[in-house]
N, C-alpha and C. Protein backbone atom coordinates (compact mmCIF):
# COMPACT_ATOMS: atom_id res chain seq x y z
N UNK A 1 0.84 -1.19 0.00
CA UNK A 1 0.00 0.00 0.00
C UNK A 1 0.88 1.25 0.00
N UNK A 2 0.85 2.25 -0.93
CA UNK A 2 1.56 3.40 -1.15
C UNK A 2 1.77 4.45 0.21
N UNK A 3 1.09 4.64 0.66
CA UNK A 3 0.56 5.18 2.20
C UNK A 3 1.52 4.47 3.05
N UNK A 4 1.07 3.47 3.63
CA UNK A 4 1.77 2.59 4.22
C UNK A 4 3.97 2.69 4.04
N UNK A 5 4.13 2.44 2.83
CA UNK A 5 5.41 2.85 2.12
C UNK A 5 5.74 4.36 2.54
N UNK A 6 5.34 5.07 1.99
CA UNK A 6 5.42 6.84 2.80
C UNK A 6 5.81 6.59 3.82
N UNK A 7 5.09 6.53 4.87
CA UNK A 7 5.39 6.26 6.34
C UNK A 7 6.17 5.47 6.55
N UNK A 8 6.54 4.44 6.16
CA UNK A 8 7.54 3.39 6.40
C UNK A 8 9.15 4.13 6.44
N UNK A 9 8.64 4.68 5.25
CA UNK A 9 10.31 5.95 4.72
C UNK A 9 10.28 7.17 5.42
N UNK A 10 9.15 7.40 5.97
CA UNK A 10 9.49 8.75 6.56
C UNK A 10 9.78 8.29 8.18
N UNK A 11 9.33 7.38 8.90
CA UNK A 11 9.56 7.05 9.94
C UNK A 11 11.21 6.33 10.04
N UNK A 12 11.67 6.11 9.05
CA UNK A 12 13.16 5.77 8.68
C UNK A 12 14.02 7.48 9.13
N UNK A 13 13.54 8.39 8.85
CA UNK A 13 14.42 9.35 8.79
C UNK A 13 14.15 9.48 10.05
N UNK A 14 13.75 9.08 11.23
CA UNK A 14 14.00 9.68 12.69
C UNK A 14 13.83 11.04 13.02
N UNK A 15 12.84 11.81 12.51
CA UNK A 15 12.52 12.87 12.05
C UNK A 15 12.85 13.52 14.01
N UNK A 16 12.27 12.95 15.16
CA UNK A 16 12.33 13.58 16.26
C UNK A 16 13.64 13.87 17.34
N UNK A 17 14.60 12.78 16.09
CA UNK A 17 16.06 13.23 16.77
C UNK A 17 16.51 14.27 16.02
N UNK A 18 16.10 14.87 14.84
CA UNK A 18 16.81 15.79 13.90
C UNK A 18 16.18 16.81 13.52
N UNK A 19 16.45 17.85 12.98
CA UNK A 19 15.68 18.77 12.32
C UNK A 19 15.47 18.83 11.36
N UNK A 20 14.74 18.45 10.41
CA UNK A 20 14.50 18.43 8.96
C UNK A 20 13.28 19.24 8.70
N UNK A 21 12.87 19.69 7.53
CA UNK A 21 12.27 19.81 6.44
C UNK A 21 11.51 19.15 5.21
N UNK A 22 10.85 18.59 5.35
CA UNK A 22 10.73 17.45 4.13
C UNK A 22 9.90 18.20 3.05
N UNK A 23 10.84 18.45 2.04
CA UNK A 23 9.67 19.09 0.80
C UNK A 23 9.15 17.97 0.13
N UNK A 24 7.73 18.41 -0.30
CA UNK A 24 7.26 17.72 -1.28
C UNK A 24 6.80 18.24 -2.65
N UNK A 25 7.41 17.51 -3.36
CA UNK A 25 7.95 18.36 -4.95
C UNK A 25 6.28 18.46 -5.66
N UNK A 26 6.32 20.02 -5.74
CA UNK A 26 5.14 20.40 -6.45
C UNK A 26 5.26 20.56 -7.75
N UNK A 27 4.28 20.20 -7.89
CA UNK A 27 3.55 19.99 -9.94
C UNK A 27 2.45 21.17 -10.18
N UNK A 28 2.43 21.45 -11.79
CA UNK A 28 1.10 22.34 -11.69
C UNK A 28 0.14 21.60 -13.21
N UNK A 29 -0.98 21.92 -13.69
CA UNK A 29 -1.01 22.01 -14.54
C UNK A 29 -2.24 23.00 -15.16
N UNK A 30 -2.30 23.39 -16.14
CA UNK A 30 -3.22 24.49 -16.45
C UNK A 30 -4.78 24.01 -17.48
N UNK A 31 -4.79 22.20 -16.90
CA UNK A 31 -6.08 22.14 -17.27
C UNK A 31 -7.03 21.78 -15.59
N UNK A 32 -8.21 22.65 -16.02
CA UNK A 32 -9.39 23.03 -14.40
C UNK A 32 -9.63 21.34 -14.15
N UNK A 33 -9.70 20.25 -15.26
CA UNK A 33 -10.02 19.07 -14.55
C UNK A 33 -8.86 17.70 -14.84
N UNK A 34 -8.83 17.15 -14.33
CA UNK A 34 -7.92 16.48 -13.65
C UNK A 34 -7.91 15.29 -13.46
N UNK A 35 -6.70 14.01 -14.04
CA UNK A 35 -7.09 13.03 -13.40
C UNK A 35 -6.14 12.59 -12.35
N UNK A 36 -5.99 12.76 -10.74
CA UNK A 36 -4.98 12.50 -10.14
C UNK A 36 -3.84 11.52 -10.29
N UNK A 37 -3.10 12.17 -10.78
CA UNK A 37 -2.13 10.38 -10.88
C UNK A 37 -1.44 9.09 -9.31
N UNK A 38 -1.81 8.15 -9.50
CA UNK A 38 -2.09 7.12 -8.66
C UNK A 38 -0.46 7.14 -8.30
N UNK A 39 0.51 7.71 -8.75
CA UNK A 39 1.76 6.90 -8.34
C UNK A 39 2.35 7.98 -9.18
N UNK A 40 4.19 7.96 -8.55
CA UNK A 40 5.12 8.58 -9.60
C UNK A 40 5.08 8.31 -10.81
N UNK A 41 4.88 7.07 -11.19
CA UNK A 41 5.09 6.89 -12.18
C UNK A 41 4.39 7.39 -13.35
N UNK A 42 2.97 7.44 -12.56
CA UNK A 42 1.94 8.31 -13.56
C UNK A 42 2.26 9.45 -13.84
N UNK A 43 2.21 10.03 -12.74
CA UNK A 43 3.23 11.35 -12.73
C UNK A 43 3.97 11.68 -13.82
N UNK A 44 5.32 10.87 -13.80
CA UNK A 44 6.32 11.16 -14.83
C UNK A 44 5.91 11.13 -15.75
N UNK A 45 5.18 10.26 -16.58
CA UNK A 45 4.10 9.99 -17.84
C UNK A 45 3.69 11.49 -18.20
N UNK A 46 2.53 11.62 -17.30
CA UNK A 46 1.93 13.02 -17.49
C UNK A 46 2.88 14.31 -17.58
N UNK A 47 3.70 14.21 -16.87
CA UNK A 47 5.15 15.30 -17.39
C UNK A 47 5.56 15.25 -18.62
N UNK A 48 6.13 13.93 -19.01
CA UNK A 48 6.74 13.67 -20.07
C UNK A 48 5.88 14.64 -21.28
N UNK A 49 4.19 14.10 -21.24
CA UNK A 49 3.07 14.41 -22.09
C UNK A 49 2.81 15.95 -22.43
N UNK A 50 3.46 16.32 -21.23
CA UNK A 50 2.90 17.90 -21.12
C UNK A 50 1.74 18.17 -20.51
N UNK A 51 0.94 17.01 -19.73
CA UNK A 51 0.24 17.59 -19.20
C UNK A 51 -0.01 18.17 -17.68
N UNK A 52 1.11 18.29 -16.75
CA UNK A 52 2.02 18.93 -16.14
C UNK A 52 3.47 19.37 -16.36
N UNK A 53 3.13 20.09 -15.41
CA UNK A 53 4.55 21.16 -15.24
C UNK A 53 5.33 20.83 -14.03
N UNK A 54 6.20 21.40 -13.84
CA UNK A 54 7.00 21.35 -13.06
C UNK A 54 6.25 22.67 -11.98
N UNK A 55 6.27 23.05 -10.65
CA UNK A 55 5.40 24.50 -10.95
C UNK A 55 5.89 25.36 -10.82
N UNK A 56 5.44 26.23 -11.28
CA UNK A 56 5.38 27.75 -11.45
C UNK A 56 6.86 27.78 -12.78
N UNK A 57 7.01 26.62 -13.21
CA UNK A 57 8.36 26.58 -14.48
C UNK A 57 8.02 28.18 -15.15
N UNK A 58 7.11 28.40 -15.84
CA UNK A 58 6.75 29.36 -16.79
C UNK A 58 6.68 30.84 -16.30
N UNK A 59 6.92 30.81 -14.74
CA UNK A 59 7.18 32.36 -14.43
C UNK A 59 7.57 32.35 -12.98
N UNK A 60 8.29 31.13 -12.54
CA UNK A 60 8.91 31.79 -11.32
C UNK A 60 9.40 30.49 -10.87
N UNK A 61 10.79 29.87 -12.21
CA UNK A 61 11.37 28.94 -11.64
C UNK A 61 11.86 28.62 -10.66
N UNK A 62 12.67 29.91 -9.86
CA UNK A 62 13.72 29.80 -9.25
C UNK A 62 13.39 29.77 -8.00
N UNK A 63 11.59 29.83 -7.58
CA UNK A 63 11.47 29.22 -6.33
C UNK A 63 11.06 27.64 -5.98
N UNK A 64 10.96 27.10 -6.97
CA UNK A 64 11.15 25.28 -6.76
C UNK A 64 12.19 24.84 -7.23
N UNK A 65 13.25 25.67 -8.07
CA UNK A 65 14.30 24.98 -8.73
C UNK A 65 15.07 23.80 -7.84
N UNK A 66 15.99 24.82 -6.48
CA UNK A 66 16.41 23.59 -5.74
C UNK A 66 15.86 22.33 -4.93
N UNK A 67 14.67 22.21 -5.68
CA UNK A 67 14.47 20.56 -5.48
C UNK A 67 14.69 20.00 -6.38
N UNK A 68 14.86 20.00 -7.11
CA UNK A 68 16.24 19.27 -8.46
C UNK A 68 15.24 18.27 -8.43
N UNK A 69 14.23 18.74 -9.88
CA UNK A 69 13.34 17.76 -10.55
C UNK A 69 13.75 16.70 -10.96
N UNK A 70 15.37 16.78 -11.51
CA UNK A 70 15.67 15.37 -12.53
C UNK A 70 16.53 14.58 -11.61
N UNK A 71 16.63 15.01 -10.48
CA UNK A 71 17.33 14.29 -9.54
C UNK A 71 16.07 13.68 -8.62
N UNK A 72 14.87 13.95 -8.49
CA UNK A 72 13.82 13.52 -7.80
C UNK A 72 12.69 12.57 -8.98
N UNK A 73 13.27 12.53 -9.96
CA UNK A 73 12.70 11.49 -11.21
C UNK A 73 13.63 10.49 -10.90
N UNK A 74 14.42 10.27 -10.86
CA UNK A 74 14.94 8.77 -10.67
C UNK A 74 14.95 8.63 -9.21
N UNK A 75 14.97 9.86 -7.78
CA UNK A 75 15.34 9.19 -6.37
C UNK A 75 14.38 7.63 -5.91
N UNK A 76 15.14 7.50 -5.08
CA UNK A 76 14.59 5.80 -4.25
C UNK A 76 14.31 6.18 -2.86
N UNK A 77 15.52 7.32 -2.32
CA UNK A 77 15.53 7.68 -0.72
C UNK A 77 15.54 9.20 -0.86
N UNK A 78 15.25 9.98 0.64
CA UNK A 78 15.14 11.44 0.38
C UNK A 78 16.39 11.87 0.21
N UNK A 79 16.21 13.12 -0.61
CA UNK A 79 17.71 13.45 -0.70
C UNK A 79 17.67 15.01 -0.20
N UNK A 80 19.19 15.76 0.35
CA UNK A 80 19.31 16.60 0.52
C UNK A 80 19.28 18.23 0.26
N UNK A 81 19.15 18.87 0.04
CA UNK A 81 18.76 20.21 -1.01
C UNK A 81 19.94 21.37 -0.40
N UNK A 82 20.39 21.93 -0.89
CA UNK A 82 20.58 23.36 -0.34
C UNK A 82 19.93 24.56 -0.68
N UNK A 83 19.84 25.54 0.17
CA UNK A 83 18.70 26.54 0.36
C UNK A 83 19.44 27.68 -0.97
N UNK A 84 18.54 28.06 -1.98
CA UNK A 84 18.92 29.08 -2.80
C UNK A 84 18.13 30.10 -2.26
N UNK A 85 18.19 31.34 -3.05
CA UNK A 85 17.44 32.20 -3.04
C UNK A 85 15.97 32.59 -3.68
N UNK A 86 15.11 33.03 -3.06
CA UNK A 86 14.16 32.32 -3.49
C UNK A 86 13.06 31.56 -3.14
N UNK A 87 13.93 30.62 -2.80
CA UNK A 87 13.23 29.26 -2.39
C UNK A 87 12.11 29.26 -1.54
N UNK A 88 11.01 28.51 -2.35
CA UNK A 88 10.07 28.40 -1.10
C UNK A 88 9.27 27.33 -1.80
N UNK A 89 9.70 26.33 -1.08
CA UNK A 89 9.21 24.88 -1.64
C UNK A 89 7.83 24.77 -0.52
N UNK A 90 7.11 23.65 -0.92
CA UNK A 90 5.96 23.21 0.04
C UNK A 90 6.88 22.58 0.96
N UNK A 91 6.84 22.41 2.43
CA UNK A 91 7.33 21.36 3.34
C UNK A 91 6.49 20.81 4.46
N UNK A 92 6.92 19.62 4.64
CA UNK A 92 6.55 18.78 6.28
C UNK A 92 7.29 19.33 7.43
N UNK A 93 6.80 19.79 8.38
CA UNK A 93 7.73 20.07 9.44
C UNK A 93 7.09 19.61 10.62
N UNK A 94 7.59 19.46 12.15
CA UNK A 94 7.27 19.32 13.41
C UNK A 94 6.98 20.45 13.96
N UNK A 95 5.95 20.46 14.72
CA UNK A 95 4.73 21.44 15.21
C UNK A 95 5.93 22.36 15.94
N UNK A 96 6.87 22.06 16.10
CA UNK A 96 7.69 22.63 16.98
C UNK A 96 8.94 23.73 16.47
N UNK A 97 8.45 23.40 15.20
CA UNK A 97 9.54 24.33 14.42
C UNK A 97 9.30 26.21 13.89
N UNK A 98 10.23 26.81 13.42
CA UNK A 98 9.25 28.20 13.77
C UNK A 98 8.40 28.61 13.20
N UNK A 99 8.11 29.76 13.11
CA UNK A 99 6.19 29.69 12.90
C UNK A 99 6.89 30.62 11.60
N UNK A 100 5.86 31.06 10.72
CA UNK A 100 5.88 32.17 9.71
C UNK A 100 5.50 33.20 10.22
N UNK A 101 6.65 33.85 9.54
CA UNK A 101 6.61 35.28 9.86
C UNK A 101 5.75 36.43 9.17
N UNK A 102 4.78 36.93 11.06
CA UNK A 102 3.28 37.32 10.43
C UNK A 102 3.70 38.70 9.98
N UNK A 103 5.09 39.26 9.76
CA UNK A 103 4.90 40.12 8.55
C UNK A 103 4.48 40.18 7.03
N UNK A 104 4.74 38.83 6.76
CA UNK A 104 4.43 38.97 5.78
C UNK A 104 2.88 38.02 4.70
N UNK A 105 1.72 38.56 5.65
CA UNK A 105 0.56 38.17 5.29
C UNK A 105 0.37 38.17 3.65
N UNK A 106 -0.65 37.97 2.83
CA UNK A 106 -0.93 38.22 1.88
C UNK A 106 -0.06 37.91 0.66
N UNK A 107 0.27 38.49 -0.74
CA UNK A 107 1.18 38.09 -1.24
C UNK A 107 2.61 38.49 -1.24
N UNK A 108 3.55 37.17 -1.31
CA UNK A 108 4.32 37.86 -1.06
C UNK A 108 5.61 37.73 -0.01
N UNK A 109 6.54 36.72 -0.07
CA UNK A 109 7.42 36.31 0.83
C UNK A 109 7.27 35.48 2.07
N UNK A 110 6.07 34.70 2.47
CA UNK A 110 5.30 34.34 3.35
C UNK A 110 6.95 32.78 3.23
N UNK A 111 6.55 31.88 2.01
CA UNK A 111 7.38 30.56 2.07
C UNK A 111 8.57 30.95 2.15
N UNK A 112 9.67 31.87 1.42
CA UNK A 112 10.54 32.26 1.24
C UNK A 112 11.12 32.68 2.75
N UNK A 113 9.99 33.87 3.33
CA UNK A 113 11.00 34.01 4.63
C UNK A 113 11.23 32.58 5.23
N UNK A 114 10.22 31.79 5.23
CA UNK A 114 10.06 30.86 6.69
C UNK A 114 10.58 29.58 5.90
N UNK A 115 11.36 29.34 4.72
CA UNK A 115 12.33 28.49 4.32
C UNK A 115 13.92 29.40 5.18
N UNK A 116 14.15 30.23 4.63
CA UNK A 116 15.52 31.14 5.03
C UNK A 116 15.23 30.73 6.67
N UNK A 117 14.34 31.14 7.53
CA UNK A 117 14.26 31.01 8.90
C UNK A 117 14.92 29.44 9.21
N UNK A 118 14.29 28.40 8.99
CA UNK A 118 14.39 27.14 8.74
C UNK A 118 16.03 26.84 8.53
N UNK A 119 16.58 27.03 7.27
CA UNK A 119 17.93 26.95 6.81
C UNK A 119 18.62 27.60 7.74
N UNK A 120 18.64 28.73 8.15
CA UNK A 120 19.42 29.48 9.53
C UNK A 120 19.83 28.94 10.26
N UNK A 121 18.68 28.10 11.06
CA UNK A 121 18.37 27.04 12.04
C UNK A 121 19.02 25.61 12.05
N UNK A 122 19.46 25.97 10.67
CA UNK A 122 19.92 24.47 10.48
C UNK A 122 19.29 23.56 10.14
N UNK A 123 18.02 23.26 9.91
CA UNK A 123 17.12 22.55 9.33
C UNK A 123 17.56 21.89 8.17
N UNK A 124 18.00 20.54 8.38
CA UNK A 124 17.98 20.19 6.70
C UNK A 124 16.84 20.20 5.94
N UNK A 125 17.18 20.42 4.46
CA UNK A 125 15.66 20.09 3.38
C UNK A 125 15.97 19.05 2.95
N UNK A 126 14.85 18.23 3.10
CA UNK A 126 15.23 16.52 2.52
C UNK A 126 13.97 16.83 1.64
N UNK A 127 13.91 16.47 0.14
CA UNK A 127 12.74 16.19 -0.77
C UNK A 127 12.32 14.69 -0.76
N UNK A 128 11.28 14.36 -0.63
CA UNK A 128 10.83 13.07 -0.13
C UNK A 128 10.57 12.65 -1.91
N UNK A 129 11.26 11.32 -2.13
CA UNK A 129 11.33 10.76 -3.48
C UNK A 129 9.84 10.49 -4.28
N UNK A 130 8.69 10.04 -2.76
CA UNK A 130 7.62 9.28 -3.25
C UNK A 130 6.51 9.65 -3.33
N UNK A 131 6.85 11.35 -2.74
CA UNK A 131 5.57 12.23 -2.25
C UNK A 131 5.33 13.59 -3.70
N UNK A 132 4.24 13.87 -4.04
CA UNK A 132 4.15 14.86 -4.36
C UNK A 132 2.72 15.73 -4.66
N UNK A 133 2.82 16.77 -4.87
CA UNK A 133 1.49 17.75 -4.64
C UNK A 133 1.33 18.37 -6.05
N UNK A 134 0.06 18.75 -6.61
CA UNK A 134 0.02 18.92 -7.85
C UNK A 134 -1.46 20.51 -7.89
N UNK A 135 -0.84 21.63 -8.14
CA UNK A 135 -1.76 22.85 -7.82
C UNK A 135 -2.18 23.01 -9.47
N UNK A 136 -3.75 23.19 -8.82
CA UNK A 136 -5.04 23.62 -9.55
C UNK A 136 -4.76 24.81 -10.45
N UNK A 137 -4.81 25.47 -11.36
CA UNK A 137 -5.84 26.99 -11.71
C UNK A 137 -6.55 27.07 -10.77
N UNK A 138 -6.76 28.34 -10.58
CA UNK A 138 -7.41 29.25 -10.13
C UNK A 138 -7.59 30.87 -10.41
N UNK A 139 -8.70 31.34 -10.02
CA UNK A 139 -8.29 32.74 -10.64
C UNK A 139 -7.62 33.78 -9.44
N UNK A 140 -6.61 35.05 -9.99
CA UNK A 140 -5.17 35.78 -9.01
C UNK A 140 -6.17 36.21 -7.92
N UNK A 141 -5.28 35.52 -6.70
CA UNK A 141 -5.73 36.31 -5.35
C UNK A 141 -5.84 37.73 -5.59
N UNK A 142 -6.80 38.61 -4.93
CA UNK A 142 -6.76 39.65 -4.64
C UNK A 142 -5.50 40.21 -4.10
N UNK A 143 -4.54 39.24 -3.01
CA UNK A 143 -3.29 40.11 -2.62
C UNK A 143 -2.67 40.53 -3.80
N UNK A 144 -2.28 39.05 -4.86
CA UNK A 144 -1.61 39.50 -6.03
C UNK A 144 -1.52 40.19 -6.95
N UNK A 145 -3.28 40.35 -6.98
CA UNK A 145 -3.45 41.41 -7.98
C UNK A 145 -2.87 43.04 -7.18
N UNK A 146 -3.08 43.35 -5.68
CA UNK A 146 -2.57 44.52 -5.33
C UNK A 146 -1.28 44.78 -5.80
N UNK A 147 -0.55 43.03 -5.02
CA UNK A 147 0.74 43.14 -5.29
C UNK A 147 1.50 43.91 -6.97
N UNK A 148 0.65 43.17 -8.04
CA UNK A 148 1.35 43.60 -9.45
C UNK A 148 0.67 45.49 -9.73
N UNK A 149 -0.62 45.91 -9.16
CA UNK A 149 -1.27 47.04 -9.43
C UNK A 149 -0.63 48.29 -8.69
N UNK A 150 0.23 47.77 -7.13
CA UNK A 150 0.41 49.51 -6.53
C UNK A 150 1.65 49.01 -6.11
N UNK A 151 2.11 50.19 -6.11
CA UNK A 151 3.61 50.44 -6.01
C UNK A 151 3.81 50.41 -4.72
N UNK A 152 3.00 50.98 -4.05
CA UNK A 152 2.97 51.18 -2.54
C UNK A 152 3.52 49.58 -1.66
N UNK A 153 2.26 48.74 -2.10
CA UNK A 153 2.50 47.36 -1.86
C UNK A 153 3.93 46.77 -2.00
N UNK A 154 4.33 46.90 -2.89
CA UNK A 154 5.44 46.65 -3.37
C UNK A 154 6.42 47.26 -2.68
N UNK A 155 6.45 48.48 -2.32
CA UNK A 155 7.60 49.03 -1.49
C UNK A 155 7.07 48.49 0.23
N UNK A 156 5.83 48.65 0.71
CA UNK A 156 5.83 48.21 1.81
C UNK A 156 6.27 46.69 1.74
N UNK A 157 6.23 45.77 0.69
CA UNK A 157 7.35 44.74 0.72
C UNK A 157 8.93 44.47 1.07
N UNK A 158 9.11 45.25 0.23
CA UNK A 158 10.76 45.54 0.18
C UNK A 158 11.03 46.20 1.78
N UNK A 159 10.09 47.03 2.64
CA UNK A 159 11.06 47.40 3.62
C UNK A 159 10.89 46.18 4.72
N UNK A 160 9.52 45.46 4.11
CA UNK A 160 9.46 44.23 5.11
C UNK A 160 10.92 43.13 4.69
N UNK A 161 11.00 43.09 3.72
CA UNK A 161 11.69 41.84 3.72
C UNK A 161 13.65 42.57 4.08
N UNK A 162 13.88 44.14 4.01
CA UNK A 162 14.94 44.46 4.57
C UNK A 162 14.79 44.47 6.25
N UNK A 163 13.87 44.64 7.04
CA UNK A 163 13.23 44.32 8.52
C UNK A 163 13.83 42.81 8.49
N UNK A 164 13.24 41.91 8.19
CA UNK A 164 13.42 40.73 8.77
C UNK A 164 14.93 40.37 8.18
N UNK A 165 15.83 40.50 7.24
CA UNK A 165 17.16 40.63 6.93
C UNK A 165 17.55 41.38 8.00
N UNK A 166 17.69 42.40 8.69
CA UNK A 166 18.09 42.55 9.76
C UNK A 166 18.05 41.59 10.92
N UNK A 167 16.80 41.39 11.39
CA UNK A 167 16.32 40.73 12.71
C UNK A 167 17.23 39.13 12.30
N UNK A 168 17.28 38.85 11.24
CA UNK A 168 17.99 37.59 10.95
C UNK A 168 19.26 37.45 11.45
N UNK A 169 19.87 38.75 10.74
CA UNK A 169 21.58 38.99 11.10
C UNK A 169 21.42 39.11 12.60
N UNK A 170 20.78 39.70 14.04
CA UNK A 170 20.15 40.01 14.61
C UNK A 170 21.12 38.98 15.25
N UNK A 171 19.66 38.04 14.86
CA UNK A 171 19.58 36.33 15.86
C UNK A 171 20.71 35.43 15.46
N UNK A 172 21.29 35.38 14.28
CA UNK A 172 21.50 34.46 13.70
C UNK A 172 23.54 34.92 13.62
N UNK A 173 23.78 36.33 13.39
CA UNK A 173 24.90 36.56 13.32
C UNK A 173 25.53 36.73 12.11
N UNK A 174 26.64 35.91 11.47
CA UNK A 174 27.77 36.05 10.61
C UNK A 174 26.79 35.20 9.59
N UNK A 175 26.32 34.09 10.42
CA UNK A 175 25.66 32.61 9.39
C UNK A 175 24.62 33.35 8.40
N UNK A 176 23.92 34.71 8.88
CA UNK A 176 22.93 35.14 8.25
C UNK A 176 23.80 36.09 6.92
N UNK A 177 24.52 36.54 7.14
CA UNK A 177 25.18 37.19 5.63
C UNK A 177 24.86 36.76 4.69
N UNK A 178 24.98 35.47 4.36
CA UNK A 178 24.26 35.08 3.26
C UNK A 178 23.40 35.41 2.74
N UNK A 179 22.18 35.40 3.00
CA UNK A 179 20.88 35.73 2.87
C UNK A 179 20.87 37.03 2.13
N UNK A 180 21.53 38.00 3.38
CA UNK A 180 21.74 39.30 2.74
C UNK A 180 22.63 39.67 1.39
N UNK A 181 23.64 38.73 1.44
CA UNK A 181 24.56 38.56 0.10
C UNK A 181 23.81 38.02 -1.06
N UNK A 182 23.23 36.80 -0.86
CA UNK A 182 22.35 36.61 -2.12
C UNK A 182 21.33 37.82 -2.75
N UNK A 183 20.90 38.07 -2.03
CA UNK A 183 19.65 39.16 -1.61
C UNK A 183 20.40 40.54 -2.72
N UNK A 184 21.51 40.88 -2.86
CA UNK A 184 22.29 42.03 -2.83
C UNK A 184 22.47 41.62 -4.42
N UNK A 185 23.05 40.32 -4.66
CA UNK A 185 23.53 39.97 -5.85
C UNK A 185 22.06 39.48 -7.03
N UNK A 186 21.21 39.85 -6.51
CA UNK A 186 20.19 39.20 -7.86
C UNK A 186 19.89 40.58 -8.29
């Protein structure tokens, strides 16, 4: 039983001695109906076909990129990720890990901060080989539409996400430069 298997592998990683992350590699596709695929394998099929995507491929690769699609088409066991910029994969975590940061409600840096928080922390990202999530159409949130329509939004973004780049360096020290270095260089 596929279920059964999941759990079998995720209870392998000892998730309560360690800190992990477990992403689960998201798919999209842009038809409203759907036939869920039963297994990876269907999956890959339906990729191959075109009738998924990888998501958000077509306008905002570079926040699922580091789960390394063609490295999660052949995995057997979870494998490791390092945190780019960007990034804001779907994840599994323990109730105990930190919360999202309620600056940033609506659209708009919500996964991204609270991946960076996570990675700080030390959290590994493990992408789970056997798991994955596959997002609908729908029509643009209202945040997003503010987000692309006022400038305002957009700058009250930017001083949020220089706020919590501080508070990072803050807590976190020398280890947080990064963040701010990537941040500097795109």
């Amino acid at each position: 039983h596929p279920s059964y298997c999941h759990r079998n592998s995720i209870q392998q990683l000892e998730l309560p001695q360690r800190k992990a992350a477990l992403i689960v590699p998201a798919f999209e596709t842009l038809h409203y109906r759907l036939t869920f695929p039963k297994s990876k394998a269907e999956l890959l099929s339906m990729l191959d076909m075109g009738s998924l995507y990888t998501f958000r491929y077509h306008v905002w690769p570079k926040g699922h990129a580091p789960t390394d699609y063609a490295k999660w088409r052949t995995a057997t066991v979870p494998y490791r990720v390092s945190w780019q910029p960007d990034f804001e994969p779907y994840v599994v975590v323990r109730r105990d890990c930190p919360k999202y940061d309620q600056r940033f409600v609506g659209f708009g840096w919500n996964k991204v901060s609270h991946i960076m928080e996570l990675d700080a922390q030390e959290y590994e990202l493990l992408v789970l080989p056997n798991a994955f999530m596959i997002h609908m159409p729908h029509a643009p949130s209202f945040d997003i539409s503010k987000f692309r329509l006022s400038a305002g939004y957009r700058g009250c973004l930017q001083t949020l996400r220089e706020e919590f780049h501080q508070d990072l360096s803050r807590r976190y020290g020398a280890a947080a430069l990064k963040y701010l270095t990537a941040e500097r260089s795109l």
